[in-house]
PDB file of N, CA and C in Angstrom:
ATOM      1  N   UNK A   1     249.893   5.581  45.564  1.00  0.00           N
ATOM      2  CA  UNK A   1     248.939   4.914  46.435  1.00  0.00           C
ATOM      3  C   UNK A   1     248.783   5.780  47.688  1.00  0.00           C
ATOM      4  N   UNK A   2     247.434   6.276  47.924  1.00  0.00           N
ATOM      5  CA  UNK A   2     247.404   6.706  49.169  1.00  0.00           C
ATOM      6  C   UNK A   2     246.713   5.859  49.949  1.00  0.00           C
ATOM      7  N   UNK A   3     246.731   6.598  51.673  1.00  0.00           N
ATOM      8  CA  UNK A   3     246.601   6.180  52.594  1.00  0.00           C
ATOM      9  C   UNK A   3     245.128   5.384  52.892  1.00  0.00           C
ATOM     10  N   UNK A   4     244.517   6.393  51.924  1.00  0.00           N
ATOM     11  CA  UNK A   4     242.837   5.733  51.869  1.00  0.00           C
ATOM     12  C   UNK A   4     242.823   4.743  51.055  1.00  0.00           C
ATOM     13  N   UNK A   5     243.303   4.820  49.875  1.00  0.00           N
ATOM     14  CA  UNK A   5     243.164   2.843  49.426  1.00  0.00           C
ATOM     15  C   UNK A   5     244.083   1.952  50.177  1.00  0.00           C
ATOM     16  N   UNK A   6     244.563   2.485  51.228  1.00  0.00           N
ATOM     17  CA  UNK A   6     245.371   1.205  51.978  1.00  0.00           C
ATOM     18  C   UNK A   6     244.682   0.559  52.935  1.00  0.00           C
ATOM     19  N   UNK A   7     243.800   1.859  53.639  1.00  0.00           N
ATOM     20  CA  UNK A   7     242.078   1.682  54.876  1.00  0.00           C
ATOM     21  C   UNK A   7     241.480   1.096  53.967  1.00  0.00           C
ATOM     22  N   UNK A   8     241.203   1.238  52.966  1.00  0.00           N
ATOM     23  CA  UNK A   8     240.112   0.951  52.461  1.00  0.00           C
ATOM     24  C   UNK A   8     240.137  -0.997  52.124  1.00  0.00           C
ATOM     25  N   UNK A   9     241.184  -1.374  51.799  1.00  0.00           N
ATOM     26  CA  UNK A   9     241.694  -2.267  50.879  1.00  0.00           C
ATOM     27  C   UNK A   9     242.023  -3.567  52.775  1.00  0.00           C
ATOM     28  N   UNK A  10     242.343  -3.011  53.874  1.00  0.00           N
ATOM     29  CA  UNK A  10     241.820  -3.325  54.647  1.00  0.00           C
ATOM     30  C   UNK A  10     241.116  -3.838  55.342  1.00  0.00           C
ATOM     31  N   UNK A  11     240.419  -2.182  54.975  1.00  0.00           N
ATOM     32  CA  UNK A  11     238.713  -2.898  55.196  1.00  0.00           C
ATOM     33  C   UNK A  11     237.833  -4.409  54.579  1.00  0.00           C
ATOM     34  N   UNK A  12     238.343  -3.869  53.459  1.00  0.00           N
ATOM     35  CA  UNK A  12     237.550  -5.334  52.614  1.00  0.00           C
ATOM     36  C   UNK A  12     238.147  -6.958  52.914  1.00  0.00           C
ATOM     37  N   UNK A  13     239.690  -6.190  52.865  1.00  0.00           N
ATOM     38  CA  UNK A  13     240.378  -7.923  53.392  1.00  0.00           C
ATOM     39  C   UNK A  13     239.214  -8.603  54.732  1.00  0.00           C
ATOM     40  N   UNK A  14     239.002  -7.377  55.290  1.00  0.00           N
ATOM     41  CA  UNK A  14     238.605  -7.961  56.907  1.00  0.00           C
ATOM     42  C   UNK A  14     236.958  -8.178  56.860  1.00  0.00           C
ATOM     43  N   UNK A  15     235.997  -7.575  56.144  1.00  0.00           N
ATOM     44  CA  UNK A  15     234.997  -7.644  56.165  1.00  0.00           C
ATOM     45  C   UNK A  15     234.420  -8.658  54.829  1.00  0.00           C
ATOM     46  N   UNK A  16     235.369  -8.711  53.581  1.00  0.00           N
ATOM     47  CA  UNK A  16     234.703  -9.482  52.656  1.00  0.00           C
ATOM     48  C   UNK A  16     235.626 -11.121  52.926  1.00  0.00           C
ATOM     49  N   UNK A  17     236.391 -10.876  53.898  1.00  0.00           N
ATOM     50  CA  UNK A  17     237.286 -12.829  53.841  1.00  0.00           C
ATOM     51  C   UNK A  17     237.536 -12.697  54.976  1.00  0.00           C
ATOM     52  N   UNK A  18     238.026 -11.924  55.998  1.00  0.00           N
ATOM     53  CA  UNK A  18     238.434 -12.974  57.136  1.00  0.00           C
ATOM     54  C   UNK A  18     237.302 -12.916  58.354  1.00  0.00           C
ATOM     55  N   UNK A  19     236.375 -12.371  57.915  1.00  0.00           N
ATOM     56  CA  UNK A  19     234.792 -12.348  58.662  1.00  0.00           C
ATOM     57  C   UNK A  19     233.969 -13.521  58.055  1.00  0.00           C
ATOM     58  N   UNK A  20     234.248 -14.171  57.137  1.00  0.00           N
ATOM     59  CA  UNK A  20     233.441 -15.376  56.728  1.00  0.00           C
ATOM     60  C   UNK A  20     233.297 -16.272  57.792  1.00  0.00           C
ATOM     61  N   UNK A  21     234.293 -16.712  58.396  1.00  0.00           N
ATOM     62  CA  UNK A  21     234.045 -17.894  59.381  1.00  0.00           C
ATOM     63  C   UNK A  21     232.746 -17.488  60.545  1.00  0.00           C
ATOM     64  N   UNK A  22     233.219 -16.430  60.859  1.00  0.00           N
ATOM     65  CA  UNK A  22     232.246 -15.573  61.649  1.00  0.00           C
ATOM     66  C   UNK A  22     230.233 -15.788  61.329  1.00  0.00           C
ATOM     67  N   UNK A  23     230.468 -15.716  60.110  1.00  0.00           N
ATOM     68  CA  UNK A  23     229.485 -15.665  59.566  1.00  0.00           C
ATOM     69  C   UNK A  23     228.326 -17.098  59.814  1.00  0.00           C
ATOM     70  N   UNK A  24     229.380 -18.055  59.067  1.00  0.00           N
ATOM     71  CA  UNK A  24     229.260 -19.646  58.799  1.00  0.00           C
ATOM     72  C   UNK A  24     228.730 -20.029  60.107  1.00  0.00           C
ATOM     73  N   UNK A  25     229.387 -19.594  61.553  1.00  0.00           N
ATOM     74  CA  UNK A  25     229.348 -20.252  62.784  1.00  0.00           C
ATOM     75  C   UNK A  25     228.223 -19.362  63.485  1.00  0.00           C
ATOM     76  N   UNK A  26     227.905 -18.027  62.946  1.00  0.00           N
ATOM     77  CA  UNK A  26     226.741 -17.265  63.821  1.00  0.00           C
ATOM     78  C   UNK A  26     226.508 -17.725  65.154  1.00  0.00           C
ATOM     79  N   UNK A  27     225.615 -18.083  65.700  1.00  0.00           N
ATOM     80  CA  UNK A  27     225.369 -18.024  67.193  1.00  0.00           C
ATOM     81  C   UNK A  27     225.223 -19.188  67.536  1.00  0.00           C
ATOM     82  N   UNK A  28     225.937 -19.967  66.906  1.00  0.00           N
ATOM     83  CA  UNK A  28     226.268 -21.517  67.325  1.00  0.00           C
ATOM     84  C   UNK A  28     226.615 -21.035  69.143  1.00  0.00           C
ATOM     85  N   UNK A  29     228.073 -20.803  68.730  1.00  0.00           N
ATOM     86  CA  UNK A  29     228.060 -20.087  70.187  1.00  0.00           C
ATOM     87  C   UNK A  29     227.632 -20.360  71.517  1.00  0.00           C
ATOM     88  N   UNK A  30     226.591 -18.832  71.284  1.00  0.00           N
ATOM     89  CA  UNK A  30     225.579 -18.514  71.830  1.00  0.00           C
ATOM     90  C   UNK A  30     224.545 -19.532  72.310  1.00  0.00           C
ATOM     91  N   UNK A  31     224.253 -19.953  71.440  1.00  0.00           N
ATOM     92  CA  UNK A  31     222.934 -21.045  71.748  1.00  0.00           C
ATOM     93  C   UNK A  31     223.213 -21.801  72.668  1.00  0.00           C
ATOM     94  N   UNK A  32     224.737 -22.517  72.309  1.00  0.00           N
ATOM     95  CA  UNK A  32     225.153 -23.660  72.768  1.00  0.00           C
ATOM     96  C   UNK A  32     225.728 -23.198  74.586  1.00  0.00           C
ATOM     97  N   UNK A  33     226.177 -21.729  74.686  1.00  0.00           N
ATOM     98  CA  UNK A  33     226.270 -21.812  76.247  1.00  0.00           C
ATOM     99  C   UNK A  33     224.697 -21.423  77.108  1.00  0.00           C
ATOM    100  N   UNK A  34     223.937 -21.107  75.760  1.00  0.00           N
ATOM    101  CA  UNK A  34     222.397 -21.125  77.008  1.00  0.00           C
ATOM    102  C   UNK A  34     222.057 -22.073  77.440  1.00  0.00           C
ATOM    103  N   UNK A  35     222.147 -23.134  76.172  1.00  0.00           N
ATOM    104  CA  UNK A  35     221.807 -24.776  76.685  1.00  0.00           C
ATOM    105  C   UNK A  35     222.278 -25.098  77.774  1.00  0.00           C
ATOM    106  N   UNK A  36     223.838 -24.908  77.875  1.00  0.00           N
ATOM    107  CA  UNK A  36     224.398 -25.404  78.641  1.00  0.00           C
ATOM    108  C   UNK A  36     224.144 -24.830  80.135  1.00  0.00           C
ATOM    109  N   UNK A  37     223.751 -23.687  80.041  1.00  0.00           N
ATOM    110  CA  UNK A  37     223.470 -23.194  81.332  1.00  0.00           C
ATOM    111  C   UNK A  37     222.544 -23.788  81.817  1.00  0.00           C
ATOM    112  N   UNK A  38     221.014 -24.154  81.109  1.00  0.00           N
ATOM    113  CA  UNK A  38     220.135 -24.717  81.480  1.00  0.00           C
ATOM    114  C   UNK A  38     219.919 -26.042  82.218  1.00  0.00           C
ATOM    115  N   UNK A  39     220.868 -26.582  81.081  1.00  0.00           N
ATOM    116  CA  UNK A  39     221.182 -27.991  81.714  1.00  0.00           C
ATOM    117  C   UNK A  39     221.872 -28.223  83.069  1.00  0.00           C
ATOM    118  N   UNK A  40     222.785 -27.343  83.354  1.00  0.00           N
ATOM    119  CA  UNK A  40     223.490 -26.801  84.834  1.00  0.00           C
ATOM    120  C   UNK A  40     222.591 -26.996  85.869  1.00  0.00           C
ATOM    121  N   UNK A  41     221.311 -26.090  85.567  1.00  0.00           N
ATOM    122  CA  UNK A  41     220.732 -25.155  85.931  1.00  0.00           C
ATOM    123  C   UNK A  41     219.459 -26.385  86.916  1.00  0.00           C
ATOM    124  N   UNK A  42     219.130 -27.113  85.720  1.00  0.00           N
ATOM    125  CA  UNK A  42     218.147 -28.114  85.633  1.00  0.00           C
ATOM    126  C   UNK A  42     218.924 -29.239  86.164  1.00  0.00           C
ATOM    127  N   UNK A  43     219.841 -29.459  86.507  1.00  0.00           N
ATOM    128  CA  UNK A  43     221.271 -30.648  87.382  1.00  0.00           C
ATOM    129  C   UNK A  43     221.023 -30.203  88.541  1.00  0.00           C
ATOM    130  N   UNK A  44     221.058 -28.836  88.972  1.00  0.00           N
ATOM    131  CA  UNK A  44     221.356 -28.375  90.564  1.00  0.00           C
ATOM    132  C   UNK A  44     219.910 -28.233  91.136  1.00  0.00           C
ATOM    133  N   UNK A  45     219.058 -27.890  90.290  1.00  0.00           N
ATOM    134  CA  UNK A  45     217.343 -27.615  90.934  1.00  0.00           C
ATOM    135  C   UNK A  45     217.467 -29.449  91.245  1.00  0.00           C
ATOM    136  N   UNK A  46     217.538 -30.368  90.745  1.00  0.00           N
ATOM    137  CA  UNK A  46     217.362 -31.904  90.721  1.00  0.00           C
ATOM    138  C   UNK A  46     217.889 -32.267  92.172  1.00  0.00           C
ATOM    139  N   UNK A  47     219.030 -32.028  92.301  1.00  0.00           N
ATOM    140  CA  UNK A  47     220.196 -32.221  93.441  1.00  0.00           C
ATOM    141  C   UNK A  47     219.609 -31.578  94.744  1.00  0.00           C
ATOM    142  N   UNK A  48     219.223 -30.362  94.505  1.00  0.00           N
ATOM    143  CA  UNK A  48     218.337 -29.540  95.523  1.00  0.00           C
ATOM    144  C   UNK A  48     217.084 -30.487  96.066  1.00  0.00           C
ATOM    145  N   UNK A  49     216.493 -30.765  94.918  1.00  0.00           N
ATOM    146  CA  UNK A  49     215.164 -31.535  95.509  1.00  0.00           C
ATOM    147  C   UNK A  49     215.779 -32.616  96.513  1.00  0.00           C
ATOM    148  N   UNK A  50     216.557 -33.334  95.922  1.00  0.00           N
ATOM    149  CA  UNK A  50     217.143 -34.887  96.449  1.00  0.00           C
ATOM    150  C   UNK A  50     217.460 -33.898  97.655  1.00  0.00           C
ATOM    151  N   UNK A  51     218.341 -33.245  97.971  1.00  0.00           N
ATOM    152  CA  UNK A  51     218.787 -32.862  99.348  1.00  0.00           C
ATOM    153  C   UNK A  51     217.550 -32.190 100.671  1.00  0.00           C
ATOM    154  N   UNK A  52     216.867 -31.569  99.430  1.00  0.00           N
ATOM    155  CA  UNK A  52     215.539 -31.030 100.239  1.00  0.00           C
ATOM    156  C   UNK A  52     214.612 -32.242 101.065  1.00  0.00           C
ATOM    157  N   UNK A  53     214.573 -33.295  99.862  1.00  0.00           N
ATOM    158  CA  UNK A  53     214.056 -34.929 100.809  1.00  0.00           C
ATOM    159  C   UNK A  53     214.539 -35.464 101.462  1.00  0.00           C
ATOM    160  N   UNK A  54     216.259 -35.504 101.231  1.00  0.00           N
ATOM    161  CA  UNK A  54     216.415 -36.203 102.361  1.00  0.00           C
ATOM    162  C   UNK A  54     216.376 -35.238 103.416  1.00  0.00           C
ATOM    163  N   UNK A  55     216.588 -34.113 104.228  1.00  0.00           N
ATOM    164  CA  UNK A  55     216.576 -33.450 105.082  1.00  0.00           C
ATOM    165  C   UNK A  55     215.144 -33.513 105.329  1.00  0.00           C
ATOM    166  N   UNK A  56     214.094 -33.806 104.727  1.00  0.00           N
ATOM    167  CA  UNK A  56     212.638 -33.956 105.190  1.00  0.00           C
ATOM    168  C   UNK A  56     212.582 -35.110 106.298  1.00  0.00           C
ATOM    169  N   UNK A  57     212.844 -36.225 105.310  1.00  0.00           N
ATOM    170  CA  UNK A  57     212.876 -37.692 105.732  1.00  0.00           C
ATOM    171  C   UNK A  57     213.972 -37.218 107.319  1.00  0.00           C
ATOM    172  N   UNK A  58     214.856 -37.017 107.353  1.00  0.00           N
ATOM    173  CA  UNK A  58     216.049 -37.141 108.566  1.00  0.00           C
ATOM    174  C   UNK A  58     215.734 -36.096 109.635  1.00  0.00           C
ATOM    175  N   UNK A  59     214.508 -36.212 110.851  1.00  0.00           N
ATOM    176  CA  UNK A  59     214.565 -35.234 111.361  1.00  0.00           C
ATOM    177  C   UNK A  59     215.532 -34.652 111.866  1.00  0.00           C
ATOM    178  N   UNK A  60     216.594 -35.838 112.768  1.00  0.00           N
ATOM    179  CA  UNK A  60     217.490 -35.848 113.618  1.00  0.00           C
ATOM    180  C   UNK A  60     218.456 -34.567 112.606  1.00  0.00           C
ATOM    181  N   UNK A  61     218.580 -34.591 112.015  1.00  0.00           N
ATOM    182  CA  UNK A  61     219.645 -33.494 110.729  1.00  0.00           C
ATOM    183  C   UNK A  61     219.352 -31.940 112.170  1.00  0.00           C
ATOM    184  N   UNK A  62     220.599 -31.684 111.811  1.00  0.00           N
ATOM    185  CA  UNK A  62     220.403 -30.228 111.941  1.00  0.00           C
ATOM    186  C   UNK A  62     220.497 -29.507 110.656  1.00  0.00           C
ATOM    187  N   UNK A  63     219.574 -28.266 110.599  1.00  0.00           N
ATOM    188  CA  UNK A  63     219.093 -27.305 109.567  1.00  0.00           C
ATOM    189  C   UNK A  63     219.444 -26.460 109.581  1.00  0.00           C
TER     190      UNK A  63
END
């Protein structure tokens, strides 16, 4: 047995079985922290407005 069917034999363990899960789950991921950013994103623009009104409404506020 040489060294190259040992890389080789390797290789396949890692690319034909323990990369499956990898596969199955693709950019679940991904997707799921853009959402989440958005939603963040779209929470703090909301919060902003509310703070932007009340500082409208309250002259007395310092700015």
């Amino acid at each position: 047995m040489s060294s190259t069917t040992i890389f080789y034999g390797i290789g396949t363990l890692f690319a034909d079985y323990l990369f499956i899960p990898f596969e199955m789950v693709g950019n679940i991921f991904n997707y799921s922290f853009i959402v989440l950013g958005f939603v963040g994103l779209f929470y703090w623009l909301n919060m902003q407005k509310k703070f932007n009104q009340q500082a409208a409404d309250n002259k007395d506020q310092l700015k």
